[in-house]
N, C-alpha and C. Protein backbone atom coordinates (compact mmCIF):
# COMPACT_ATOMS: atom_id res chain seq x y z
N UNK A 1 21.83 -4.41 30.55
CA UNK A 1 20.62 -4.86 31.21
C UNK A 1 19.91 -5.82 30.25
N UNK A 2 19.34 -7.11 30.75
CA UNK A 2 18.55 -7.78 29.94
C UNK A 2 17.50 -7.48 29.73
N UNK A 3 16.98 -7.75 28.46
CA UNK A 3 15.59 -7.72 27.96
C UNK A 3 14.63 -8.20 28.86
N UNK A 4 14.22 -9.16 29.60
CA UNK A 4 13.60 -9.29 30.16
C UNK A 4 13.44 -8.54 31.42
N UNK A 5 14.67 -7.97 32.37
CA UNK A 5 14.33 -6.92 33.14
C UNK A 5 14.27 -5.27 32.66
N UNK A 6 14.22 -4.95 30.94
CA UNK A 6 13.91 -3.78 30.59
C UNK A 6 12.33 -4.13 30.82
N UNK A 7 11.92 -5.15 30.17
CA UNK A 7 10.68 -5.87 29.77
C UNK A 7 9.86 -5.35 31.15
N UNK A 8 10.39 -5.82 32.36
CA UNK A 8 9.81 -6.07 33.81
C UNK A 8 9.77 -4.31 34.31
N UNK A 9 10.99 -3.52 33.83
CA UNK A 9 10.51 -2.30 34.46
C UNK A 9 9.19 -1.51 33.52
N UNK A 10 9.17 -1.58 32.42
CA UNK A 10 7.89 -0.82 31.97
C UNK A 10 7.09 -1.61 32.12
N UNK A 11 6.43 -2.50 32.97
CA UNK A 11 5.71 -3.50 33.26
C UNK A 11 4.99 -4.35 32.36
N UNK A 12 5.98 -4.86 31.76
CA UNK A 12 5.52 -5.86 30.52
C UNK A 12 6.07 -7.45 31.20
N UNK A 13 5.20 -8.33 31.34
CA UNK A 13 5.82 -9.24 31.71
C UNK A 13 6.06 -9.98 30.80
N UNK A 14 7.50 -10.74 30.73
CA UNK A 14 8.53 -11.15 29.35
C UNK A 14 7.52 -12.41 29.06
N UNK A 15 6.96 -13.27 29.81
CA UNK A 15 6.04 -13.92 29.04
C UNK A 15 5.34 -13.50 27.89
N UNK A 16 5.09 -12.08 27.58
CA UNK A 16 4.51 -11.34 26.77
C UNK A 16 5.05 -11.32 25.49
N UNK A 17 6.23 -11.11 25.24
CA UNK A 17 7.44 -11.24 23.80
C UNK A 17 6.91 -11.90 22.97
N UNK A 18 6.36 -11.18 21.60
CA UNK A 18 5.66 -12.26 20.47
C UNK A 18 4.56 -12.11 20.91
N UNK A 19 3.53 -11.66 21.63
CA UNK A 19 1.98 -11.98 21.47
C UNK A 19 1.17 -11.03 20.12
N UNK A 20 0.58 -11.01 20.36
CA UNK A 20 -0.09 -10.14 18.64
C UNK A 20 0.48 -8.45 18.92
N UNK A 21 0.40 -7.93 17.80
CA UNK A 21 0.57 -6.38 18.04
C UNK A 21 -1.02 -5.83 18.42
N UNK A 22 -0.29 -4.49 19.12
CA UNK A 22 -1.56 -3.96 19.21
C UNK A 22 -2.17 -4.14 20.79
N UNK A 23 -1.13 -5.51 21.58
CA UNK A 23 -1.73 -5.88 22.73
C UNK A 23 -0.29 -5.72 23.88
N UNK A 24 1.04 -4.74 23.46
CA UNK A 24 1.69 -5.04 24.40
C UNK A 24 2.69 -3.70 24.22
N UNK A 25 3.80 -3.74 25.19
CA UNK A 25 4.48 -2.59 25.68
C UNK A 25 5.72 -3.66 24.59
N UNK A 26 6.75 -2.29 23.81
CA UNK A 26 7.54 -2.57 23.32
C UNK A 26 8.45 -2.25 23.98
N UNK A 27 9.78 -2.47 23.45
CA UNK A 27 11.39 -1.28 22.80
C UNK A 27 11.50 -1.51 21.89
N UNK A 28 11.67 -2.76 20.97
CA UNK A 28 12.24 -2.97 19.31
C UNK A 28 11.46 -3.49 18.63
N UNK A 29 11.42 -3.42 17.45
CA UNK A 29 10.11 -4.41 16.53
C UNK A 29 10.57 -5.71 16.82
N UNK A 30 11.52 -6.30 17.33
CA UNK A 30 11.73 -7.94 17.14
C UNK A 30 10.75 -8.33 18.29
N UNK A 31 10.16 -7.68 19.06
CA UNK A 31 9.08 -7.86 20.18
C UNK A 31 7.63 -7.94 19.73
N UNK A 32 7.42 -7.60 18.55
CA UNK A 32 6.07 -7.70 17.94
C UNK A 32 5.94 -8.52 17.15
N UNK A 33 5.06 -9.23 17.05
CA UNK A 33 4.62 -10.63 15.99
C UNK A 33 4.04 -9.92 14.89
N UNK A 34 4.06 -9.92 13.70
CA UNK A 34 3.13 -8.85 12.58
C UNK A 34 3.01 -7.76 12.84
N UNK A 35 4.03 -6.76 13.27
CA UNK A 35 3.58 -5.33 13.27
C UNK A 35 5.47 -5.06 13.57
N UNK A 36 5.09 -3.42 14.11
CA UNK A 36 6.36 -3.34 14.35
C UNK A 36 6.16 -2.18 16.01
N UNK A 37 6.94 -1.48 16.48
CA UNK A 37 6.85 -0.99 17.67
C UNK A 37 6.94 0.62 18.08
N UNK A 38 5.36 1.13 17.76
CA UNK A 38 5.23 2.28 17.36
C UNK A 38 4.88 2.97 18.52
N UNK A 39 4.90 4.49 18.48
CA UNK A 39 4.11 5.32 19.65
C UNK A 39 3.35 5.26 19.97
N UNK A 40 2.47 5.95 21.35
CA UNK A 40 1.29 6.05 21.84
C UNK A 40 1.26 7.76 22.57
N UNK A 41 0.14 8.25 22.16
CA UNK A 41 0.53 9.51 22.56
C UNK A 41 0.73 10.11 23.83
N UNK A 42 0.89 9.08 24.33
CA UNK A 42 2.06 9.54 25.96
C UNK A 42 3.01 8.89 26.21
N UNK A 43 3.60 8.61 24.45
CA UNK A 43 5.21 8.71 24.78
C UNK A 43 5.32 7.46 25.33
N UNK A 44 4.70 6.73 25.14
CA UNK A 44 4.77 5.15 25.64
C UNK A 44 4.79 4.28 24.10
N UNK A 45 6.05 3.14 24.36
CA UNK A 45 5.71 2.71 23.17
C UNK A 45 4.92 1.13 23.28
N UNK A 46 4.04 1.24 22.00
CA UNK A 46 3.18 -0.64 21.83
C UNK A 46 3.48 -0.86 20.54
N UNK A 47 3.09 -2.38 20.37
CA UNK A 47 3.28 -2.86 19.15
C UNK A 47 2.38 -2.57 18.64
N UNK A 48 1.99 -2.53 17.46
CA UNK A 48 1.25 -1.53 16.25
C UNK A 48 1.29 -3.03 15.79
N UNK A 49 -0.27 -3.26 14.44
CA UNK A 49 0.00 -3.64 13.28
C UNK A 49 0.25 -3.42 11.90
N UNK A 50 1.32 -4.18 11.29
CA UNK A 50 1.58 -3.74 9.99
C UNK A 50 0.93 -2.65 8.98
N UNK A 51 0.63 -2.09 8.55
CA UNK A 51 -0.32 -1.34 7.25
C UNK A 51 -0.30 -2.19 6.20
N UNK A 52 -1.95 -2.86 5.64
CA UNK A 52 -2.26 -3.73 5.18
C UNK A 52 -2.06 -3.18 3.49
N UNK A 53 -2.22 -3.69 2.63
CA UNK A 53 -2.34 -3.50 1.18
C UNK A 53 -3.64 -2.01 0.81
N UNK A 54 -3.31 -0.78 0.62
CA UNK A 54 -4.65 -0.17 0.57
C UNK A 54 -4.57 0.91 2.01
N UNK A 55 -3.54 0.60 2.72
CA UNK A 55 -4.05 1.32 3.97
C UNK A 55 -3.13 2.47 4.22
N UNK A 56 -2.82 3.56 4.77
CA UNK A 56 -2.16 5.16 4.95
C UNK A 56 -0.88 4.05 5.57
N UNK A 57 -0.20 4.87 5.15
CA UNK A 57 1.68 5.12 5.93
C UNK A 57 2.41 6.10 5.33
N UNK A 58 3.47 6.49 6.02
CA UNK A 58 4.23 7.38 6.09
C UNK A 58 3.59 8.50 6.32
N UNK A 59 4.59 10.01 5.67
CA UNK A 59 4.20 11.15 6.75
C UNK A 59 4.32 11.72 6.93
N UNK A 60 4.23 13.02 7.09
CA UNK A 60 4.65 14.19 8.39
C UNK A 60 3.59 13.90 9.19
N UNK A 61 3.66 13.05 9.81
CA UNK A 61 2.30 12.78 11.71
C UNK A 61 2.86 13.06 12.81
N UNK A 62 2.07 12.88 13.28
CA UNK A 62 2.12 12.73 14.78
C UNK A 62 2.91 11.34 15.15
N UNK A 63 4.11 11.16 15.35
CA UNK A 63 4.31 9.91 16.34
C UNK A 63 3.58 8.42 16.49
N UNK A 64 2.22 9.07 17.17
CA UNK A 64 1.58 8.09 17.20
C UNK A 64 0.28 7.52 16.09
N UNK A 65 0.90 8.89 15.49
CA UNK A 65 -0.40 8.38 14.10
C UNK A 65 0.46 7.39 12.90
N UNK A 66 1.83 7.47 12.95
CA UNK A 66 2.32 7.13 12.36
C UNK A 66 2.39 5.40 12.26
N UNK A 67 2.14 4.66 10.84
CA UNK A 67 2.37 3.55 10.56
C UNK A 67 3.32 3.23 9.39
N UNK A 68 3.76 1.53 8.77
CA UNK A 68 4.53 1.30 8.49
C UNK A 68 3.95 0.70 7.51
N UNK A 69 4.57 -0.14 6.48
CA UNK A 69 3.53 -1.17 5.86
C UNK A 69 4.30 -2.59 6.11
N UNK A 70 3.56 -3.40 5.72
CA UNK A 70 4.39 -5.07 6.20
C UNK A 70 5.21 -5.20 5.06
N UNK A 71 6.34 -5.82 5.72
CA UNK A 71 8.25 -6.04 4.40
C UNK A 71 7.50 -6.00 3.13
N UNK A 72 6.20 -6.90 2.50
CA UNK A 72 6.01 -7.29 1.00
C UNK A 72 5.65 -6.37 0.61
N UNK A 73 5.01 -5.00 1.57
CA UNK A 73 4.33 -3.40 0.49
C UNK A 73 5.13 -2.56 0.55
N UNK A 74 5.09 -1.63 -0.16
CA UNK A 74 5.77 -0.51 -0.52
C UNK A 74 4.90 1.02 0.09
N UNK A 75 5.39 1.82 0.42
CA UNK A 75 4.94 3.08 0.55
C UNK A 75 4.82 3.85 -0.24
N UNK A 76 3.63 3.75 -0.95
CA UNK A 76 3.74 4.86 -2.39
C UNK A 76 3.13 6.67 -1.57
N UNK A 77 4.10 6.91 -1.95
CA UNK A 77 3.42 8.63 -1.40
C UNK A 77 3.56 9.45 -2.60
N UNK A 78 2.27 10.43 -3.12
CA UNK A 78 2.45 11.17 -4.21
C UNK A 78 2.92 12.45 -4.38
N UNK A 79 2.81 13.20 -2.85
CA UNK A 79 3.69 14.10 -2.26
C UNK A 79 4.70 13.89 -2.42
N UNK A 80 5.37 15.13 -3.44
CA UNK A 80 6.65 14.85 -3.57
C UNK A 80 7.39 15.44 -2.60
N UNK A 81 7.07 16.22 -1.52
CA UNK A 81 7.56 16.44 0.14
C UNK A 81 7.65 15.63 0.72
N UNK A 82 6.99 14.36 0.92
CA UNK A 82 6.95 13.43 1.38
C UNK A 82 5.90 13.62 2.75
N UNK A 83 5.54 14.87 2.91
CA UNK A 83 5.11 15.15 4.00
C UNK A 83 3.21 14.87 4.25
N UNK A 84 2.89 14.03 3.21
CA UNK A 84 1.32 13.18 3.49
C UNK A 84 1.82 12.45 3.58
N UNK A 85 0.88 11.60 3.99
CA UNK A 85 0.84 10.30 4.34
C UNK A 85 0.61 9.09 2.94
N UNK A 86 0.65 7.96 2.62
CA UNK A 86 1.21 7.40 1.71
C UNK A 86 0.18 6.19 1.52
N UNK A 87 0.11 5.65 0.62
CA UNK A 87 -0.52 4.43 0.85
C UNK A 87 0.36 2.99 0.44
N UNK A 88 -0.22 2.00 1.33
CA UNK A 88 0.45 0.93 1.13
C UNK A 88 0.30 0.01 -0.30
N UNK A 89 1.49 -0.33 -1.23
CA UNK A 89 1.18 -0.87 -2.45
C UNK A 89 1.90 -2.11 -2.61
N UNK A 90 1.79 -3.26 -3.40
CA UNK A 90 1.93 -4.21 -3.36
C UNK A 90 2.97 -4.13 -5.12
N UNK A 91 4.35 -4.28 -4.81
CA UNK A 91 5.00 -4.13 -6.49
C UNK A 91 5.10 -5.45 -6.64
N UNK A 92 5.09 -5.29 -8.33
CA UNK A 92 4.81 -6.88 -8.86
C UNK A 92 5.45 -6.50 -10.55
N UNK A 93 5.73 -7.63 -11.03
CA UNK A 93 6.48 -7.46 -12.40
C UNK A 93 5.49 -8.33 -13.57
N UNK A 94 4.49 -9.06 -12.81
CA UNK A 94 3.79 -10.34 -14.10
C UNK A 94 2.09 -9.99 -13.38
N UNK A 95 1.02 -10.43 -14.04
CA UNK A 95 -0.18 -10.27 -13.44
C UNK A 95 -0.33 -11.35 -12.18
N UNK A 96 0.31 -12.17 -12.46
CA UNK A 96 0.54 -13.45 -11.71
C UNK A 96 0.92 -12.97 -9.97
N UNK A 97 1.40 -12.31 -10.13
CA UNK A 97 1.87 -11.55 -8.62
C UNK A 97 0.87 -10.80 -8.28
N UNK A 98 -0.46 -10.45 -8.91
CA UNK A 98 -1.29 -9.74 -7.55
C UNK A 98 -2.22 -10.48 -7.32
N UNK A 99 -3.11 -9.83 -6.77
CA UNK A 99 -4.70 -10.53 -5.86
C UNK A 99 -5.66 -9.82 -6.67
N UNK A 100 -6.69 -10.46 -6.79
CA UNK A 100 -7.94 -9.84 -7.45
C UNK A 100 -7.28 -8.20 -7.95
N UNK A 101 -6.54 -8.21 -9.09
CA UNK A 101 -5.94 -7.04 -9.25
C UNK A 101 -4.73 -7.26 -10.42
N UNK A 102 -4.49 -6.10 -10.95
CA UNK A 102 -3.48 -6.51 -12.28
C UNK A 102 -1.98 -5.62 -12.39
N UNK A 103 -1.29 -5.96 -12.61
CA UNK A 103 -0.17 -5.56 -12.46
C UNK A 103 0.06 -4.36 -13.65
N UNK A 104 0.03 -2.85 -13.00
CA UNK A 104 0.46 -1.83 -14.36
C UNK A 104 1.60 -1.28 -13.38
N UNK A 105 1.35 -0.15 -14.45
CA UNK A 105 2.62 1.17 -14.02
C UNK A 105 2.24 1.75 -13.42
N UNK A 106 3.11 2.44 -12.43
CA UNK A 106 2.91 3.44 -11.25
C UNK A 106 2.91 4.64 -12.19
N UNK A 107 4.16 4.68 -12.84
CA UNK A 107 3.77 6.54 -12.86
C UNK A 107 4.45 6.39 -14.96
N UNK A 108 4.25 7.74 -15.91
CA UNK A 108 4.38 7.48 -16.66
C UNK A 108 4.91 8.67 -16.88
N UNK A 109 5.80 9.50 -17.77
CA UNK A 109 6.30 10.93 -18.40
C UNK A 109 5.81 10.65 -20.39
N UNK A 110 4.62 11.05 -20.69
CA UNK A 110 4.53 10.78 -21.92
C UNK A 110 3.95 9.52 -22.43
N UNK A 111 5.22 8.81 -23.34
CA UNK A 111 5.00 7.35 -23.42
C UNK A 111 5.50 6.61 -22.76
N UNK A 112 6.91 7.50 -21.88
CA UNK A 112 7.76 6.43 -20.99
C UNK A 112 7.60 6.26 -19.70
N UNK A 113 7.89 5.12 -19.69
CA UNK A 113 6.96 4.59 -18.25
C UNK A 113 8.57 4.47 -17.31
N UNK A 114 8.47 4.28 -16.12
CA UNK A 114 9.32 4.36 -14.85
C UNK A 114 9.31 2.57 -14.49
N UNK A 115 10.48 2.06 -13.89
CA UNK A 115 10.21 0.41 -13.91
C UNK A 115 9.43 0.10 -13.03
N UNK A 116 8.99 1.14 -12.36
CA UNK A 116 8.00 0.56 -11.09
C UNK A 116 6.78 -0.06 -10.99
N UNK A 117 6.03 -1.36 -10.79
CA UNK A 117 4.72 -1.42 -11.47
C UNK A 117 4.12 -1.99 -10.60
N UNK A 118 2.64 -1.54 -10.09
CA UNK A 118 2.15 -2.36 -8.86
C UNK A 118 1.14 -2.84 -9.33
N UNK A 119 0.61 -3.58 -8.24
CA UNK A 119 -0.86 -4.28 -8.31
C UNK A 119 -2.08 -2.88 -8.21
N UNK A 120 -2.60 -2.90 -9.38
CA UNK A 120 -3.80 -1.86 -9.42
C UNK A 120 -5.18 -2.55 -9.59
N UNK A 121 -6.05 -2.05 -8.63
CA UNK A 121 -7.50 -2.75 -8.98
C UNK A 121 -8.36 -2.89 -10.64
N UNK A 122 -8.99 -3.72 -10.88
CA UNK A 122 -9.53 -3.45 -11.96
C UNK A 122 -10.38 -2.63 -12.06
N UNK A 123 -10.75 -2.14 -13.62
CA UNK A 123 -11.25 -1.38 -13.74
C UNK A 123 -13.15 -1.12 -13.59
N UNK A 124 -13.48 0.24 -13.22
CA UNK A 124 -14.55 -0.38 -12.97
C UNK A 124 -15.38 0.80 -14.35
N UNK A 125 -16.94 0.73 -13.85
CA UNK A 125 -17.62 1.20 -15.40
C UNK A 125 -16.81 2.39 -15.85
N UNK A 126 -16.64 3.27 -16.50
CA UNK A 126 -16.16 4.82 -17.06
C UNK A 126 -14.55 4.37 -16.76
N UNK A 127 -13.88 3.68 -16.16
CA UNK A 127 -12.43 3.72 -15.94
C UNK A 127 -11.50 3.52 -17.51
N UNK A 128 -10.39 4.22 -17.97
CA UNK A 128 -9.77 4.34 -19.04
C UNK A 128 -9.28 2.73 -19.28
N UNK A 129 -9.46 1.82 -20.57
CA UNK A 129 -8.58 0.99 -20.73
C UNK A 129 -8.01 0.58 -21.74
N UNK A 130 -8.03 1.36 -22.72
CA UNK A 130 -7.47 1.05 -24.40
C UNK A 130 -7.36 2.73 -24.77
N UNK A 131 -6.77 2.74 -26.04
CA UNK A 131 -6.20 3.19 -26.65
C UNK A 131 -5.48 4.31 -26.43
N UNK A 132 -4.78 5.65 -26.80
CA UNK A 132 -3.42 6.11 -27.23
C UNK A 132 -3.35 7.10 -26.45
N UNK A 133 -3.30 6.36 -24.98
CA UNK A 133 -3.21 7.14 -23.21
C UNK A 133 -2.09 6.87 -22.43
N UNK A 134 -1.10 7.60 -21.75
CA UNK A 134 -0.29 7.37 -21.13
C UNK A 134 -0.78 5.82 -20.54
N UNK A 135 0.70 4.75 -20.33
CA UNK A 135 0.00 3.12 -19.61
C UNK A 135 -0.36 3.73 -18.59
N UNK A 136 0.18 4.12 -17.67
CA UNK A 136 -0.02 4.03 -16.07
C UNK A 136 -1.87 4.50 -15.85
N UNK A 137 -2.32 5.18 -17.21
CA UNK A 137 -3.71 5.57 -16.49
C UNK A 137 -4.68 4.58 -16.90
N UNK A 138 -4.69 3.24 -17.69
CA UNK A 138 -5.11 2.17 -18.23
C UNK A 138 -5.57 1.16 -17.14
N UNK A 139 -6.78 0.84 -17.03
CA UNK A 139 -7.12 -0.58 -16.33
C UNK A 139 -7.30 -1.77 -17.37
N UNK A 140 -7.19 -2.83 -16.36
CA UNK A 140 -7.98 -3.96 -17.17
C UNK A 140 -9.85 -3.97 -16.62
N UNK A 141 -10.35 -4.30 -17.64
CA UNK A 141 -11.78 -4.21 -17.04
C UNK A 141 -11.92 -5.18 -16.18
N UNK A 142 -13.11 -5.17 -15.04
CA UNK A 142 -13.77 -5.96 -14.13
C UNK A 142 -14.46 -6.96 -15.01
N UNK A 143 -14.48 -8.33 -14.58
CA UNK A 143 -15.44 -9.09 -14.51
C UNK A 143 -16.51 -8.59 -15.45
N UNK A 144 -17.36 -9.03 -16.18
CA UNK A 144 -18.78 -8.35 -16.53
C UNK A 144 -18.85 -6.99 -17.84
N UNK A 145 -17.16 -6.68 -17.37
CA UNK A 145 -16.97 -5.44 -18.54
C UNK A 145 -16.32 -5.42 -19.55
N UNK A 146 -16.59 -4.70 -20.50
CA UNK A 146 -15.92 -4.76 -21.93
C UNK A 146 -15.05 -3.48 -22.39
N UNK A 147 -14.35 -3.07 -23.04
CA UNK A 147 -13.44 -2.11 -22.96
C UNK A 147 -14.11 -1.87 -24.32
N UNK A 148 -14.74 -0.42 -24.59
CA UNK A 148 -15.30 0.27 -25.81
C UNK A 148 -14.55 1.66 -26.37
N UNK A 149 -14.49 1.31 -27.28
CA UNK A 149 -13.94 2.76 -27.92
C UNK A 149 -15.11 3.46 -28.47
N UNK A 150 -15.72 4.75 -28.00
CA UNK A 150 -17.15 5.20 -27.87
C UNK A 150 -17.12 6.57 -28.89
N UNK A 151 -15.97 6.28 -29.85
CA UNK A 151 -15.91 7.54 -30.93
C UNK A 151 -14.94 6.44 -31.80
N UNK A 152 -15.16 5.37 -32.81
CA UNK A 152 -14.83 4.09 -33.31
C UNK A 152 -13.95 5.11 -34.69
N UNK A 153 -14.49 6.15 -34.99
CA UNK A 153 -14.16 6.93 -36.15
C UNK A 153 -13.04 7.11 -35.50
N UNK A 154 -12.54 7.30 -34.55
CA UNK A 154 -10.57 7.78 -34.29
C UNK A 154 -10.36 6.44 -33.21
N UNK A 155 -9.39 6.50 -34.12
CA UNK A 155 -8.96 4.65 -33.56
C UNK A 155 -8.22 4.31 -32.06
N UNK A 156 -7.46 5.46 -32.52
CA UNK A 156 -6.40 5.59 -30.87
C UNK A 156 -7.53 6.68 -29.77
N UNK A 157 -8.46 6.84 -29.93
CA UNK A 157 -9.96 7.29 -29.06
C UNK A 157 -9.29 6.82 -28.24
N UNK A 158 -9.37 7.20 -26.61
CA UNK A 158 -9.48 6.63 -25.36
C UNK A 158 -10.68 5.77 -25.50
N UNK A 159 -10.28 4.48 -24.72
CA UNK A 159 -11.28 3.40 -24.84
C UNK A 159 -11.79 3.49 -23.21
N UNK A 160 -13.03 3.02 -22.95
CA UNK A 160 -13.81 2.94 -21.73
C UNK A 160 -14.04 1.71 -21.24
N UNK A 161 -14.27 0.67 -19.84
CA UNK A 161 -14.55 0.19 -19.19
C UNK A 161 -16.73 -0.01 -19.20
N UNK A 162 -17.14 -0.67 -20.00
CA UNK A 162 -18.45 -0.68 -20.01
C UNK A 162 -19.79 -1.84 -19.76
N UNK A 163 -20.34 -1.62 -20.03
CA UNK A 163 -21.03 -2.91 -19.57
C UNK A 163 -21.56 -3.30 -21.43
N UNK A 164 -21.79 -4.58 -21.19
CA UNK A 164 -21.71 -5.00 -22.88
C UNK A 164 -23.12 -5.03 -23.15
């Protein structure tokens, strides 16, 4: 059966193919423009949009609670069940690859770090960013802030995110 008369029996008219997600009756993601072709909780399926940088995916959900993230993010979930839901992350290898944001480590055992490294926001006042702390828990400071070591007598002190 053609697509366009699957299209015509769940009453989608094939003129429709490609309009934004969010506004139409699916079967496959190649039918959605920016999203992909998710549930509705009566078992009806629509096009959904992507899960933006920052936003929940994955899961143990409901069907229709369930989202995806767009091809360039990653699904970081910290559940090691997998069974929360996840947030969408942006991996990057140079600072050069993120957005208002700096490229560290996801996760760390000790001193050794895992190759995975995403775009993490900067840091804001009290956030960790110098000295002798696992990387992954390290920001770069915001704009406006200075990174202080607030006990100067021990050198490898955890350093702070402060205002100067």
């Amino acid at each position: 059966m053609a697509l366009v008369s699957l299209l015509s029996l769940i009453g989608c008219d094939p003129g429709d193919v490609g309009t934004p997600s969010g506004s139409q009756a699916c079967l496959t993601d190649i039918e959605c423009n920016d999203g992909f072709c998710g549930w509705r909780a009566d078992n009806s399926r629509i096009c959904k949009s992507w899960s933006r940088d920052g936003d929940l995916c994955g899961g143990l959900v409901a069907p229709e609670d369930r989202f995806f993230c767009e091809p360039s993010l990653t699904c970081l979930q910290d559940d090691p069940t997998g069974d929360a839901p996840g947030v969408c992350v942006r991996e990057c290898s140079v600072n050069a690859d993120c957005i208002d944001s700096f490229c560290g480590f996801l996760d760390c055992t000790g001193l050794t770090c895992g190759p995975t490294k995403i775009c993490k926001a900067f840091g804001q006042e009290g956030d960790m960013c110098g000295g002798l702390v696992q990387p992954h828990l390290l920001h770069i400071c915001s704009a406006g802030l200075i990174c202080v070591n607030t006990r100067p007598s021990i050198p490898d002190y955890p350093r702070t995110c402060e205002l100067p």
